[in-house]
N, C-alpha and C. Protein backbone atom coordinates (compact mmCIF):
# COMPACT_ATOMS: atom_id res chain seq x y z
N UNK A 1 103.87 -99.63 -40.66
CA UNK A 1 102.44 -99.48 -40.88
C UNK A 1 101.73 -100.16 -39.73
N UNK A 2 100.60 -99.42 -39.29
CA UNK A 2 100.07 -100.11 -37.93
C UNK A 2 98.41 -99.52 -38.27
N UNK A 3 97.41 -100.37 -38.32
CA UNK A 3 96.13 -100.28 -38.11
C UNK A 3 95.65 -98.72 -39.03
N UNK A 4 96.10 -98.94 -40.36
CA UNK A 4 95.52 -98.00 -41.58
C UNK A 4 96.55 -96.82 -41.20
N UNK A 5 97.18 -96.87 -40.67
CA UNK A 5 97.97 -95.48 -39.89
C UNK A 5 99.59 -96.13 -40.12
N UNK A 6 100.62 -95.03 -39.90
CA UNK A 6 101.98 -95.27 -40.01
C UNK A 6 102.87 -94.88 -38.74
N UNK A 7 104.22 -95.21 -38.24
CA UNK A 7 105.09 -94.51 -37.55
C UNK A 7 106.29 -93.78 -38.21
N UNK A 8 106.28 -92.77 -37.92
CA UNK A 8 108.18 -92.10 -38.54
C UNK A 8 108.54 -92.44 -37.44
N UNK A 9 109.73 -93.44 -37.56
CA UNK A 9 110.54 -93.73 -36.66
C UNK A 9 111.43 -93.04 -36.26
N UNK A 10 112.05 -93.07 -35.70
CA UNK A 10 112.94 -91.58 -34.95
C UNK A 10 114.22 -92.37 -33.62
N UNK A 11 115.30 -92.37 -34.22
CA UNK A 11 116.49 -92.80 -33.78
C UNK A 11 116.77 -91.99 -32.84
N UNK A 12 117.91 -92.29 -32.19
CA UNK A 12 118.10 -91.74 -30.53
C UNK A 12 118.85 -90.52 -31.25
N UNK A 13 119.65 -90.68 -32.52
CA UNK A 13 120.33 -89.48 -32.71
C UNK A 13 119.31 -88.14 -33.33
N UNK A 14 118.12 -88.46 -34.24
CA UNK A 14 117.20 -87.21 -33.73
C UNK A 14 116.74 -86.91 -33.25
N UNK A 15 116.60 -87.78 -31.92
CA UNK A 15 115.79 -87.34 -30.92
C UNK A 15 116.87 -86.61 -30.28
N UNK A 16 118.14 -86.29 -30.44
CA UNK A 16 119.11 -85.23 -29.47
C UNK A 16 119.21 -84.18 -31.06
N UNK A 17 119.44 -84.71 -32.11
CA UNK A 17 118.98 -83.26 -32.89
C UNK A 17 117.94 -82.43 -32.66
N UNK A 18 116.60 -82.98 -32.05
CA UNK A 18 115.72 -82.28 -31.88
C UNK A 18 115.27 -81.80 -30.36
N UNK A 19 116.00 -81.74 -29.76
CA UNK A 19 116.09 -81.69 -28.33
C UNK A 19 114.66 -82.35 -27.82
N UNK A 20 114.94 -83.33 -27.93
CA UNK A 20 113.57 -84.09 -27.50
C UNK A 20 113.74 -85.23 -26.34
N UNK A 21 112.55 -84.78 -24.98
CA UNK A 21 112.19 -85.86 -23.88
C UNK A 21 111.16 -86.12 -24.17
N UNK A 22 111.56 -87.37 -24.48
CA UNK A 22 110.08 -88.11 -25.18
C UNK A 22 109.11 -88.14 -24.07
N UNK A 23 109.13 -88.19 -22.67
CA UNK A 23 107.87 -88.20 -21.81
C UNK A 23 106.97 -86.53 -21.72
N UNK A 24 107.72 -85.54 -22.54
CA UNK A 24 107.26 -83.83 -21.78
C UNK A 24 107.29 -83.29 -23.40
N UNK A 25 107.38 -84.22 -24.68
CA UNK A 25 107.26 -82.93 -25.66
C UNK A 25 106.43 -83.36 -26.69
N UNK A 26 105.60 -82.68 -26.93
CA UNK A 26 104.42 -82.69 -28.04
C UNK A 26 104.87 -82.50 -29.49
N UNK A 27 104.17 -83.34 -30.77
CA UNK A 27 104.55 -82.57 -31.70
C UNK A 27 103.12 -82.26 -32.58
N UNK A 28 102.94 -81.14 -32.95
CA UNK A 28 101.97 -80.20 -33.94
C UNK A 28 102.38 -80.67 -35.55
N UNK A 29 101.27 -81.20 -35.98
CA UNK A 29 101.33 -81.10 -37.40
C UNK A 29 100.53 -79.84 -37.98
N UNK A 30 101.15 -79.61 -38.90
CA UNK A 30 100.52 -78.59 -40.28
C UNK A 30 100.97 -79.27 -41.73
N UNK A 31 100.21 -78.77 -42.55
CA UNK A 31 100.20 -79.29 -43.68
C UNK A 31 100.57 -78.01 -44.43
N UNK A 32 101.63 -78.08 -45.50
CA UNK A 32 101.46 -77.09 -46.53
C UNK A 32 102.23 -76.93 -47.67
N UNK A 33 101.69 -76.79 -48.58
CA UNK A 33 102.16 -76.83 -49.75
C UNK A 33 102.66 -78.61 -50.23
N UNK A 34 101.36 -79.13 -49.40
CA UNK A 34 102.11 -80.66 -50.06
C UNK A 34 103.55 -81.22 -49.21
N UNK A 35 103.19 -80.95 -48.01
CA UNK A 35 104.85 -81.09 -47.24
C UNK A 35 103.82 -81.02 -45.74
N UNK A 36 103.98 -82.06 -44.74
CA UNK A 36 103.79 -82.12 -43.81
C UNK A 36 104.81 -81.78 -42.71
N UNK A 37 104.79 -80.98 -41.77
CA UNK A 37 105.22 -80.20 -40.88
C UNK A 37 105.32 -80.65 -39.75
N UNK A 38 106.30 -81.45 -38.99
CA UNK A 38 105.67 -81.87 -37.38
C UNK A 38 106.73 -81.47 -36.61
N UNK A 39 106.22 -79.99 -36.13
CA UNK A 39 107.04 -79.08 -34.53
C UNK A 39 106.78 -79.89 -33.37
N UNK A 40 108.27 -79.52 -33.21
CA UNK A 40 108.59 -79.93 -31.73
C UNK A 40 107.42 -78.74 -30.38
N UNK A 41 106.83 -79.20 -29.92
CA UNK A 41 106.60 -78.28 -28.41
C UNK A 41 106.75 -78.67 -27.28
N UNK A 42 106.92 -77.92 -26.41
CA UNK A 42 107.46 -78.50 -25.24
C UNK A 42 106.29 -78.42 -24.19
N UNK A 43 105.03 -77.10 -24.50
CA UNK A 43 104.31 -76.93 -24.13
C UNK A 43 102.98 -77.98 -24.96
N UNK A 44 101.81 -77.80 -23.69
CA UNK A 44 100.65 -78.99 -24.39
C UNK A 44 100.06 -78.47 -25.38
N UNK A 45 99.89 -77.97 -26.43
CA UNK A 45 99.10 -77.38 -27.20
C UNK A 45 97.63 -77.66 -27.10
N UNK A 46 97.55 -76.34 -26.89
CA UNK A 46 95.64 -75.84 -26.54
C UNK A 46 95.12 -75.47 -28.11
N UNK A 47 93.96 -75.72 -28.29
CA UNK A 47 93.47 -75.37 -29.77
C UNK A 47 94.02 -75.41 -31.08
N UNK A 48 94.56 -76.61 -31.26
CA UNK A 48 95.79 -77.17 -32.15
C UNK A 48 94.78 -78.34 -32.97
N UNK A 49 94.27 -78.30 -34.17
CA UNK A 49 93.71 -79.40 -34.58
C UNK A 49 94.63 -80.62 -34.84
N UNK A 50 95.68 -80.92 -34.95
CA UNK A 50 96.33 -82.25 -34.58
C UNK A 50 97.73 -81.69 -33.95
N UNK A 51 97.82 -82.69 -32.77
CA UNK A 51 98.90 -82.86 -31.88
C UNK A 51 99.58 -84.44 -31.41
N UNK A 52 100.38 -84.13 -31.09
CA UNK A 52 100.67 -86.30 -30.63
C UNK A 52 101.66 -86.01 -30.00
N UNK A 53 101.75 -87.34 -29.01
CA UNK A 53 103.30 -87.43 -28.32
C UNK A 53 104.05 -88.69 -29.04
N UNK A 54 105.34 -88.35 -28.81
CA UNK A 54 105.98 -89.69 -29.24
C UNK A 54 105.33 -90.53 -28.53
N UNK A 55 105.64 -92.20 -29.10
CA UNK A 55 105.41 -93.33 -28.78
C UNK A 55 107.03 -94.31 -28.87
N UNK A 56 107.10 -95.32 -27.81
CA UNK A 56 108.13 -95.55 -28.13
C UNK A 56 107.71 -96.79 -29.40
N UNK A 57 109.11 -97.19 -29.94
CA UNK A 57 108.74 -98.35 -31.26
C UNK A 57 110.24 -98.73 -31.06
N UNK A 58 109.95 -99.58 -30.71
CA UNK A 58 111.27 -100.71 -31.10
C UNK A 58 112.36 -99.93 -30.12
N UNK A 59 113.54 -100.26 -30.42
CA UNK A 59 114.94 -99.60 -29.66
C UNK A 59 114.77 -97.84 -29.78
N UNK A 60 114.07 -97.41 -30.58
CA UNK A 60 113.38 -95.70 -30.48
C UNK A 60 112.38 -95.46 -30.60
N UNK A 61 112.02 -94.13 -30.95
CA UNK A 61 110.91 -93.41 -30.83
C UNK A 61 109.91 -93.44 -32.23
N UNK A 62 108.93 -92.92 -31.93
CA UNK A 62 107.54 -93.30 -33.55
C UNK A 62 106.58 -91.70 -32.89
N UNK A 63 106.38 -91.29 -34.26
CA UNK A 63 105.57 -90.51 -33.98
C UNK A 63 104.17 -91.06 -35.03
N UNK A 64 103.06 -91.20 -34.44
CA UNK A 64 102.22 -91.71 -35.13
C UNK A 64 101.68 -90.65 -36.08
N UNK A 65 101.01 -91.09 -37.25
CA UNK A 65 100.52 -90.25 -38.52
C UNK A 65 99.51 -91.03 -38.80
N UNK A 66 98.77 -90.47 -38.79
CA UNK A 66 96.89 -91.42 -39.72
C UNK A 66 97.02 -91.12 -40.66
N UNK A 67 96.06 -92.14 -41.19
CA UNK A 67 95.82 -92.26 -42.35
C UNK A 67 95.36 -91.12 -43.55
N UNK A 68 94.88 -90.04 -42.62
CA UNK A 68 94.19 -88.96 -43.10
C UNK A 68 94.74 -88.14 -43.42
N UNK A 69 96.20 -87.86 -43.12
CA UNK A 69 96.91 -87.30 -43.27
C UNK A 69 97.90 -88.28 -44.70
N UNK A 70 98.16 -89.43 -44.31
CA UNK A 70 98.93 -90.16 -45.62
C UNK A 70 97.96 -89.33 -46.91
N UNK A 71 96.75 -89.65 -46.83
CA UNK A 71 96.16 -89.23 -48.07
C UNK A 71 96.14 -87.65 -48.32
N UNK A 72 96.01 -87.04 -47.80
CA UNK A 72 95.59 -85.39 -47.98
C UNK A 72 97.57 -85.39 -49.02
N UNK A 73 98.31 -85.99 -48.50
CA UNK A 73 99.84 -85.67 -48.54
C UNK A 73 100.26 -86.88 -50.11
N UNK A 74 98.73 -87.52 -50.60
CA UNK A 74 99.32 -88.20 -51.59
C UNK A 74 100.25 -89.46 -51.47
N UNK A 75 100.54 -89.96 -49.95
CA UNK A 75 101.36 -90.93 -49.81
C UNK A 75 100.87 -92.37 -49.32
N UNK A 76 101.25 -93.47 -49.99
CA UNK A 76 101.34 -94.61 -49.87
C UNK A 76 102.22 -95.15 -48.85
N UNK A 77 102.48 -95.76 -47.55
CA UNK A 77 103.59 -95.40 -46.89
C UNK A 77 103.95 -97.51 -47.46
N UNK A 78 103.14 -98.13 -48.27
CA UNK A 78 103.94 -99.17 -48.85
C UNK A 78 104.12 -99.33 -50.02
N UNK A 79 104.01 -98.04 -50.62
CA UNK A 79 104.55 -98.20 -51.82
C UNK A 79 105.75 -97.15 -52.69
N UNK A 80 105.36 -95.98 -51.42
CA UNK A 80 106.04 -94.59 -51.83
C UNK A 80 106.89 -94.42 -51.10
N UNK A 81 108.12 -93.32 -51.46
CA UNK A 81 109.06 -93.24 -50.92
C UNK A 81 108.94 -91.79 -50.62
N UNK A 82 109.72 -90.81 -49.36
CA UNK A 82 109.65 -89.41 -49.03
C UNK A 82 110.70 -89.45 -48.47
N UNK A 83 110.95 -88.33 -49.09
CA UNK A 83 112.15 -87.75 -47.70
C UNK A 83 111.82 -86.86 -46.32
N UNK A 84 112.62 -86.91 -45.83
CA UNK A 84 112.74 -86.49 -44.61
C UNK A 84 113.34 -85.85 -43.80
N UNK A 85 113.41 -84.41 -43.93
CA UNK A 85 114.35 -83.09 -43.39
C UNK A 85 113.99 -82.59 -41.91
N UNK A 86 115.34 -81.74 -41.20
CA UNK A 86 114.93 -81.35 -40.28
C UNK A 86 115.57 -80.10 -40.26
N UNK A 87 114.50 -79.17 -40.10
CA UNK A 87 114.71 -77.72 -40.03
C UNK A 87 114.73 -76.85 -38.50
N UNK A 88 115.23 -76.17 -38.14
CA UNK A 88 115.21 -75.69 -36.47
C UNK A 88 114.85 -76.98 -35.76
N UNK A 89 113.32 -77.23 -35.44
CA UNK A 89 113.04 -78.11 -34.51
C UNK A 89 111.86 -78.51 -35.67
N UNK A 90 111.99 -78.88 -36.12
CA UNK A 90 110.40 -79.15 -37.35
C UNK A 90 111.10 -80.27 -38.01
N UNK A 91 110.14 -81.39 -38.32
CA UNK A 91 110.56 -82.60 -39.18
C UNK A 91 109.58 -82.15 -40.27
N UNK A 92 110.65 -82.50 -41.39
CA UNK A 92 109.01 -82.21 -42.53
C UNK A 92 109.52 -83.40 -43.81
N UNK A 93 108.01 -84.18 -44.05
CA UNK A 93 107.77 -84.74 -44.88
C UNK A 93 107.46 -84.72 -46.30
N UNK A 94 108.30 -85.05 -47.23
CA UNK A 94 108.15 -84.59 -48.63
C UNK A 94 107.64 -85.71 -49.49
N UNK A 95 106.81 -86.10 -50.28
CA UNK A 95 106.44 -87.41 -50.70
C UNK A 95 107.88 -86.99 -52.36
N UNK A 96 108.65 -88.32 -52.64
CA UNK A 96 109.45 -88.15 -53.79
C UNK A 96 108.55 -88.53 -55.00
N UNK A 97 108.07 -87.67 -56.12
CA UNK A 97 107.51 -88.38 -56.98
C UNK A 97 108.73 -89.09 -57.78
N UNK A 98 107.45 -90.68 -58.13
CA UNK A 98 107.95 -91.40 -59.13
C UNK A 98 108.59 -90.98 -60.41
C-alpha cells in the first residue's frame, strides 16, 4: 500500500511469463464484470483511459493501481484477499469473497 493507492508486485518469473521489458511495455486496465484486466502492450497506448508502466519495487516489478479502481472493484487491499490469474498476456484481478 503506498499513498491511498496499491502495487501488484510482480516477480522476475512473471515478468518472463508475460514477456515483459519493464523499460518499453505498457499495461491497459479495463474493468469487467467485477474483475480487473491489466494487458500487456508493447505499444504506447493513444486514447486509453488508464494506462501505466511498471515501476520497479523491491528485488521486482509493481504495477501501480489507485485507489479508484480498489473501490469500483470492491477491494480493501488491507483487509481483502484476491486472486490473481494470467491469461495470454493479461493479469486479471478477482476480489475472493469472504
Amino acid at each position: 500500500i503506498r499513498n491511498n493507492s496499491t502495487y501488484l508486485y510482480l516477480n522476475q518469473a512473471m515478468i518472463q511469463l508475460l514477456h515483459i521489458i519493464p523499460k518499453e511495455t505498457y499495461f491497459i486496465f479495463t474493468l469487467r464484470d467485477n474483475l480487473l484486466n491489466i494487458t500487456v502492450s508493447k505499444e504506447n497506448p493513444v486514447n486509453v483511459p488508464y494506462a501505466t508502466k511498471i515501476q520497479k519495487a523491491g528485488s521486482g516489478w509493481g504495477i501501480y493501481i489507485t485507489k479508484a479502481l480498489l473501490e469500483f472493484l470492491n477491494i480493501n487491499p488491507e483487509t481483502d484477499y484476491f486472486n490473481v490469474s494470467i491469461q495470454n498476456e493479461t493479469i486479471i484481478l478477482e476480489k475472493i469473497d469472504n
